[in-house]
Protein backbone atom coordinates (compact mmCIF):
# COMPACT_ATOMS: atom_id res chain seq x y z
CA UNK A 1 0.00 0.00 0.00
CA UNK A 2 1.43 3.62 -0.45
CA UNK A 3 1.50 5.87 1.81
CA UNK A 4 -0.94 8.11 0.11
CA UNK A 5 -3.59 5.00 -0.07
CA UNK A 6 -2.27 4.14 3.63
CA UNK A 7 -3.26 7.48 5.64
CA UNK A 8 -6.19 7.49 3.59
CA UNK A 9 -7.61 4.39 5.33
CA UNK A 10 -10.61 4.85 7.04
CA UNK A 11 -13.81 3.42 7.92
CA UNK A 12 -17.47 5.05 8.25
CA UNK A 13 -21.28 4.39 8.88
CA UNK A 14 -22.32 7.49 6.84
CA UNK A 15 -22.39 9.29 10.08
CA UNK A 16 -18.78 9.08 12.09
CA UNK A 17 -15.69 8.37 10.17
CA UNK A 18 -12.70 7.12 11.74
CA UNK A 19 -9.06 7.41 10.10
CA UNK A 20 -6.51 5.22 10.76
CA UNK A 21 -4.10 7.96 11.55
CA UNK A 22 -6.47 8.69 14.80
CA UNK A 23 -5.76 5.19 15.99
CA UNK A 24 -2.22 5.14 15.09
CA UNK A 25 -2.01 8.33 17.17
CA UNK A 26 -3.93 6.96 20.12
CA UNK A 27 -2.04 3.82 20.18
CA UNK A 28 1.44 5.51 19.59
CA UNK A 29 2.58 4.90 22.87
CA UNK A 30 0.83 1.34 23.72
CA UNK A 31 2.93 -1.80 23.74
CA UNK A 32 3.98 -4.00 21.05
CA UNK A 33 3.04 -7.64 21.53
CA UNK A 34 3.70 -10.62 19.46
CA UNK A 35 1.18 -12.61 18.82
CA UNK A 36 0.62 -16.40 17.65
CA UNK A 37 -0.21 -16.12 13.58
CA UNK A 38 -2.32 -19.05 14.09
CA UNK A 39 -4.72 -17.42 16.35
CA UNK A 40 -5.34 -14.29 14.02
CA UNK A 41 -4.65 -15.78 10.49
CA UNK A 42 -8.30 -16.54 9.60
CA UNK A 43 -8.64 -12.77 9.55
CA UNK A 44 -6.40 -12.00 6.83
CA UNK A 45 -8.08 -10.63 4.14
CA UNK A 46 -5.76 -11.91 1.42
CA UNK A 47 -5.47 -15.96 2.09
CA UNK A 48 -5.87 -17.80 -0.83
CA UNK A 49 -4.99 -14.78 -3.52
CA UNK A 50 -2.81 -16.01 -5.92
CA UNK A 51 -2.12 -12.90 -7.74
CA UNK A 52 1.39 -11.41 -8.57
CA UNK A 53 0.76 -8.30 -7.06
CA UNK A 54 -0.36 -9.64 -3.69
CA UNK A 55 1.96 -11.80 -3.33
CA UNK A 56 5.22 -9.28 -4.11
CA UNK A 57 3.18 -7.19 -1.60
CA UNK A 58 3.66 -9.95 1.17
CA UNK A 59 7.06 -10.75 0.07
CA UNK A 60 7.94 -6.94 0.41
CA UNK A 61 6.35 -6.32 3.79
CA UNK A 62 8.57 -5.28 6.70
CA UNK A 63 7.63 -6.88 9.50
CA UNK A 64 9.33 -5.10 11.64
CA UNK A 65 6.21 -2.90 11.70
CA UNK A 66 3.35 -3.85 14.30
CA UNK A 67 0.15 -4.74 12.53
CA UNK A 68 -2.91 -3.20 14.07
CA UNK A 69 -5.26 -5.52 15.61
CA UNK A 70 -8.87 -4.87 17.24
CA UNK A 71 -9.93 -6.63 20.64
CA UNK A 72 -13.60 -6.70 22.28
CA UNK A 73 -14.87 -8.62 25.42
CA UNK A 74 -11.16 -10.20 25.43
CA UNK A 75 -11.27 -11.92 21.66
CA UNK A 76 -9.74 -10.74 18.59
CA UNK A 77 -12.42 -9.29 16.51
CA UNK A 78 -10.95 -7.47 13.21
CA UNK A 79 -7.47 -6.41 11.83
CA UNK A 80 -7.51 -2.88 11.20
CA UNK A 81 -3.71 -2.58 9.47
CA UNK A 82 -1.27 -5.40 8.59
CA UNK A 83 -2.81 -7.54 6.14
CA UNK A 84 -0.25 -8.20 3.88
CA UNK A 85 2.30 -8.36 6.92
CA UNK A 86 0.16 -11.50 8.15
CA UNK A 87 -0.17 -12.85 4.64
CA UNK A 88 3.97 -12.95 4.70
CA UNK A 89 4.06 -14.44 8.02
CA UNK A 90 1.24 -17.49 6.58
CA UNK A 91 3.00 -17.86 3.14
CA UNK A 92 6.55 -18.42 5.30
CA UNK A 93 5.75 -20.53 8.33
CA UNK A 94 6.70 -17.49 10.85
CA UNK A 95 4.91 -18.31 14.44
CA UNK A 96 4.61 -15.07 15.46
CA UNK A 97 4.02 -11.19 14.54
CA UNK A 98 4.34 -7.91 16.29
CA UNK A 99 1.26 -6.29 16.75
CA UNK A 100 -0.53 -3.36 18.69
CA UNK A 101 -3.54 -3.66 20.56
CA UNK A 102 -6.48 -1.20 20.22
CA UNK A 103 -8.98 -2.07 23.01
CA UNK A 104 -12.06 -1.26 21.74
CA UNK A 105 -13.98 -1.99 25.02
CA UNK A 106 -11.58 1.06 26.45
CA UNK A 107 -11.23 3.24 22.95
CA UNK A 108 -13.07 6.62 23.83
CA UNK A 109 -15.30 7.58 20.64
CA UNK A 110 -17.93 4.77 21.53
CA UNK A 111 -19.34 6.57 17.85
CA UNK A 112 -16.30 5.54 16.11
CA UNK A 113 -15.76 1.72 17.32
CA UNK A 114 -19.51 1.53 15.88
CA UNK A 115 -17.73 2.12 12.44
CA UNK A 116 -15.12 -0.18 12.93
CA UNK A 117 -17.15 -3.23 14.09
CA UNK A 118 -20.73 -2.68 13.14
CA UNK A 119 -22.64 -5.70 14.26
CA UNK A 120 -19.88 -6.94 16.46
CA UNK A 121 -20.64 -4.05 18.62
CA UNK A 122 -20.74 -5.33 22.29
CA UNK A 123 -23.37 -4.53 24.96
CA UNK A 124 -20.51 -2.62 27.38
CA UNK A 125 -20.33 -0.69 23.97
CA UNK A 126 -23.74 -0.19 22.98
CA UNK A 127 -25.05 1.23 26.58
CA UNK A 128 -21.86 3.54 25.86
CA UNK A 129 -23.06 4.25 22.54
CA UNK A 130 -26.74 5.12 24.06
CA UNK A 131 -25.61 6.72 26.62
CA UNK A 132 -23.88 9.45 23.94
CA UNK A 133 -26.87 9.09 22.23
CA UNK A 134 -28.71 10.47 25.26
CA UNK A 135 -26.74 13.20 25.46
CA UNK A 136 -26.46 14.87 22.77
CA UNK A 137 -30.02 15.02 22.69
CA UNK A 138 -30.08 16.53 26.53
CA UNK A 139 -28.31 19.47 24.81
CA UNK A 140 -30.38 20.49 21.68
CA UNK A 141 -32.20 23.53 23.06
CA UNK A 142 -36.23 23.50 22.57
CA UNK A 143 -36.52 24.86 18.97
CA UNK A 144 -33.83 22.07 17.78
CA UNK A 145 -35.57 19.28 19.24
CA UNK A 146 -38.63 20.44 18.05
CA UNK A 147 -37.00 21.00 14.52
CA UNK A 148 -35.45 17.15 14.85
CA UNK A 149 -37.56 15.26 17.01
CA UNK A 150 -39.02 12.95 13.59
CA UNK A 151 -35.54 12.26 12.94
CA UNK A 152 -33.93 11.73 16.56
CA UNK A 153 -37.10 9.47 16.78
CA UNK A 154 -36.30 7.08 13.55
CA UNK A 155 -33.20 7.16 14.84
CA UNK A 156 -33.72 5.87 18.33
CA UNK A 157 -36.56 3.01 17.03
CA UNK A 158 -33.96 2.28 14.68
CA UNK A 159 -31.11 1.69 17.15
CA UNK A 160 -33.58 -0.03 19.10
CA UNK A 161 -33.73 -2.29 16.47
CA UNK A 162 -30.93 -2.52 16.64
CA UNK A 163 -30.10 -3.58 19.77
CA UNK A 164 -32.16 -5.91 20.12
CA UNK A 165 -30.98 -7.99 17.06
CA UNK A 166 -27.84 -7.50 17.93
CA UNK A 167 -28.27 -9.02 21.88
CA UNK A 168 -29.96 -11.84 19.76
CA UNK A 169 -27.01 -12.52 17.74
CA UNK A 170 -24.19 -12.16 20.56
CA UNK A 171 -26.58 -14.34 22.53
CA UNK A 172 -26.48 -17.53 19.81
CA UNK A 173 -22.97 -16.35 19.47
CA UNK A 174 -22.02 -17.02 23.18
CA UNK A 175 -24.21 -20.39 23.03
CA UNK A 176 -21.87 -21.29 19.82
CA UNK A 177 -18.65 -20.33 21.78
CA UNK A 178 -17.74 -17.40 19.32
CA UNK A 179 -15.15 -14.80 19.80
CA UNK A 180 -14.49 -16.73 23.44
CA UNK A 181 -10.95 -16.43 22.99
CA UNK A 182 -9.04 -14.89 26.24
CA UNK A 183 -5.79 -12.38 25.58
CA UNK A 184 -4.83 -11.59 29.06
CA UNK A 185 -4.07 -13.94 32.02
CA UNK A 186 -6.93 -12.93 34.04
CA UNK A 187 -9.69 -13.37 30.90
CA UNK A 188 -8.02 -16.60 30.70
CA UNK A 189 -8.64 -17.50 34.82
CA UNK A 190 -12.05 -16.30 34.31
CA UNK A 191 -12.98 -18.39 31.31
CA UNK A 192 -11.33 -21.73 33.29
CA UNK A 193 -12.56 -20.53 36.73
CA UNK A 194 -14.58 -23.74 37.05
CA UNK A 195 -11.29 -25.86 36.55
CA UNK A 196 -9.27 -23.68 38.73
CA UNK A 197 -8.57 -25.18 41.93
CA UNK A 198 -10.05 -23.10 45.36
CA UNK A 199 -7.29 -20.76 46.24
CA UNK A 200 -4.86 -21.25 43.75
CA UNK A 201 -4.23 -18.19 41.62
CA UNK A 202 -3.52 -20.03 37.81
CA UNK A 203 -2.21 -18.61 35.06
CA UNK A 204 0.45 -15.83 35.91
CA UNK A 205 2.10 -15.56 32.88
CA UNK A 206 0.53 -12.85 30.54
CA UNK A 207 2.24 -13.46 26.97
CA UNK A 208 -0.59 -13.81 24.57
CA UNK A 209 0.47 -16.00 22.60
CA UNK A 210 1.21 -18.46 25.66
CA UNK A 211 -2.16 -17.57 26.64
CA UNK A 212 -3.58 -18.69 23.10
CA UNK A 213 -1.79 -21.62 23.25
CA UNK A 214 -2.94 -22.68 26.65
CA UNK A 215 -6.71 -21.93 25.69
CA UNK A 216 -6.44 -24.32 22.71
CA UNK A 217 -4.93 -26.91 24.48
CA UNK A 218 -7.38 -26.45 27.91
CA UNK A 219 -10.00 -26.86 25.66
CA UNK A 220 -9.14 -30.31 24.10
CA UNK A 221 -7.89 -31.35 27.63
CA UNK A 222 -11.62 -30.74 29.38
CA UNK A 223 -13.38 -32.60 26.06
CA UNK A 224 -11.13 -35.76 27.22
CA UNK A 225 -11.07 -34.93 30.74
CA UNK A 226 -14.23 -33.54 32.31
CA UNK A 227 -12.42 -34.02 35.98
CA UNK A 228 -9.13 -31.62 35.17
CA UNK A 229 -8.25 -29.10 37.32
CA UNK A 230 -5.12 -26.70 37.63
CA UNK A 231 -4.08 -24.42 40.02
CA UNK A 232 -1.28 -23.01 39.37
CA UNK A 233 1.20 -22.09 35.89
CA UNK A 234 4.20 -19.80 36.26
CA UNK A 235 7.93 -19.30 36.04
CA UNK A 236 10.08 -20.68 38.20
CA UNK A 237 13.62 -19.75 37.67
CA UNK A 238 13.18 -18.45 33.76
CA UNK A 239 11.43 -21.93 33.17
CA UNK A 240 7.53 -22.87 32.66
CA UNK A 241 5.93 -24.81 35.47
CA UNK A 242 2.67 -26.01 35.40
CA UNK A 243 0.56 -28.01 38.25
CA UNK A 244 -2.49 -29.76 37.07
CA UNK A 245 -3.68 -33.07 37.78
CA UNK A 246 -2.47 -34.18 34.07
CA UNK A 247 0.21 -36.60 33.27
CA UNK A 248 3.46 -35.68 33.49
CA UNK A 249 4.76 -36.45 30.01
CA UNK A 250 1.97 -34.35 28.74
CA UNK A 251 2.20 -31.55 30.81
CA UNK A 252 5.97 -31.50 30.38
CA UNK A 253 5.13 -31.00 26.56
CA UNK A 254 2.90 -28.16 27.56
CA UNK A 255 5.88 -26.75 29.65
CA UNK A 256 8.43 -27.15 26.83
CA UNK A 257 6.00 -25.33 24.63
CA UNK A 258 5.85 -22.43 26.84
CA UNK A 259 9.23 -22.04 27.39
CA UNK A 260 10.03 -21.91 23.40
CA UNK A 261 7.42 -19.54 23.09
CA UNK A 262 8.37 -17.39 25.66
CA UNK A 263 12.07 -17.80 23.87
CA UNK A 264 10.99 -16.64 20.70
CA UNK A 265 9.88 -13.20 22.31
CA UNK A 266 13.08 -12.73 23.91
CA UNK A 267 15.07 -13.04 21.11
């Protein structure tokens, strides 16, 4: 992409535009994670394109650059810049990518993450989004509400709507296990806090990618074994240890896992 087509990247409803230069400047100084490609590469936009000028795209992306990537209610929901990085990282067998977080549960303009994720749109978000709603019309003096009150009224029914589809769909969605996918050590706790033994603390280590891992493999563990339970996984002189009533073989290959992981990042 150039860098004329780059900053002119944006994303709109027809009523609130946001640019990616406004996220790039609110995430300028956030942390750069890397995260597992695995966990994120069914996003990319460009799997399975097969033209020339994708592909020398890929090949030509620097990954040195962080790819932008949206999170709601602790999942991955959208990649808003990085496409082609990710494609590279697929096409070449690289594990992991750099990559900023923009928090959309926490991003400000409750208007503009409406443009950015449309029916994703969360409930935390949407009684945000209402709430704004709310107040602009608590400001508009007598003669402007008068003047607007047909179209501030097809414009609440319609958000009401709305809404309710929407609580519908995240509803089936949370019955189907959707977007259940935890990216911080304490999302992950909470999602497993029926397998977490009483008093233990769990998972202390907060690389994402380690996190992703775990979540993949908790999951197939409970399927085969209803009765597991951990309580606790952390470092223990730079090296992964992990208590769990699994066997040892297998949770040393869990441990080993972590560790190369976590060795990747450092280096």
């Amino acid at each position: 992409m150039s860098e004329e087509n780059f900053k002119n990247t944006s994303w709109t409803n027809g009523e609130t535009t946001i640019t990616i230069d406004t996220i790039l400047d609110y995430l300028k100084d956030t942390a750069v994670y890397y995260i597992d490609v695995s966990s994120i590469s069914h996003m990319c936009i460009h799997i399975g394109k097969e033209d020339a000028e994708t592909k020398e795209r890929s090949e030509n992306a620097d990954l040195s650059y962080p790819i932008i990537i949206a999170t709601q209610d602790d999942s991955y929901v959208m990649i808003l810049d990085g496409h082609h990085r990710l494609l590279k990282c697929i096409n070449n067998n690289i594990p992991t990518i750099k990559a900023k977080i923009l928090n959309l549960n926490e991003y400000p303009d409750v208007l503009a993450v409406e443009c950015l994720v449309g029916e994703k749109i969360s409930k935390e978000i949407q009684r945000r989004y209402e709430d704004e709603l709310a107040k602009q019309i608590g400001n508009l003096s007598d003669d402007e509400f008068e003047s607007n009150c047909e179209k501030l009224s097809k414009h609440f029914v319609q958000k009401q709507e709305q809404k309710q589809a929407l609580i519908e769909m995240m509803q089936q969605d949370e019955k189907d296990g959707l977007y259940n996918i935890p990216n911080s050590k304490e999302a992950f706790n909470q999602k497993y806090k029926d397998y977490l033994e009483p008093r233990f603390y769990g998972l202390e280590i907060g690389d994402p990618d380690v996190i992703y891992y775990l979540d993949q493999e908790f999951e197939k563990e409970i399927k085969q074994n209803p009765t597991f339970q951990y309580s606790q996984i952390k470092l223990k002189f730079g090296r992964t240890v992990i208590y769990c009533n699994k066997g040892l073989d297998a949770v040393g290959e869990w441990e080993e896992k972590i560790d190369e992981i976590l060795l990747i990042h450092k280096q």
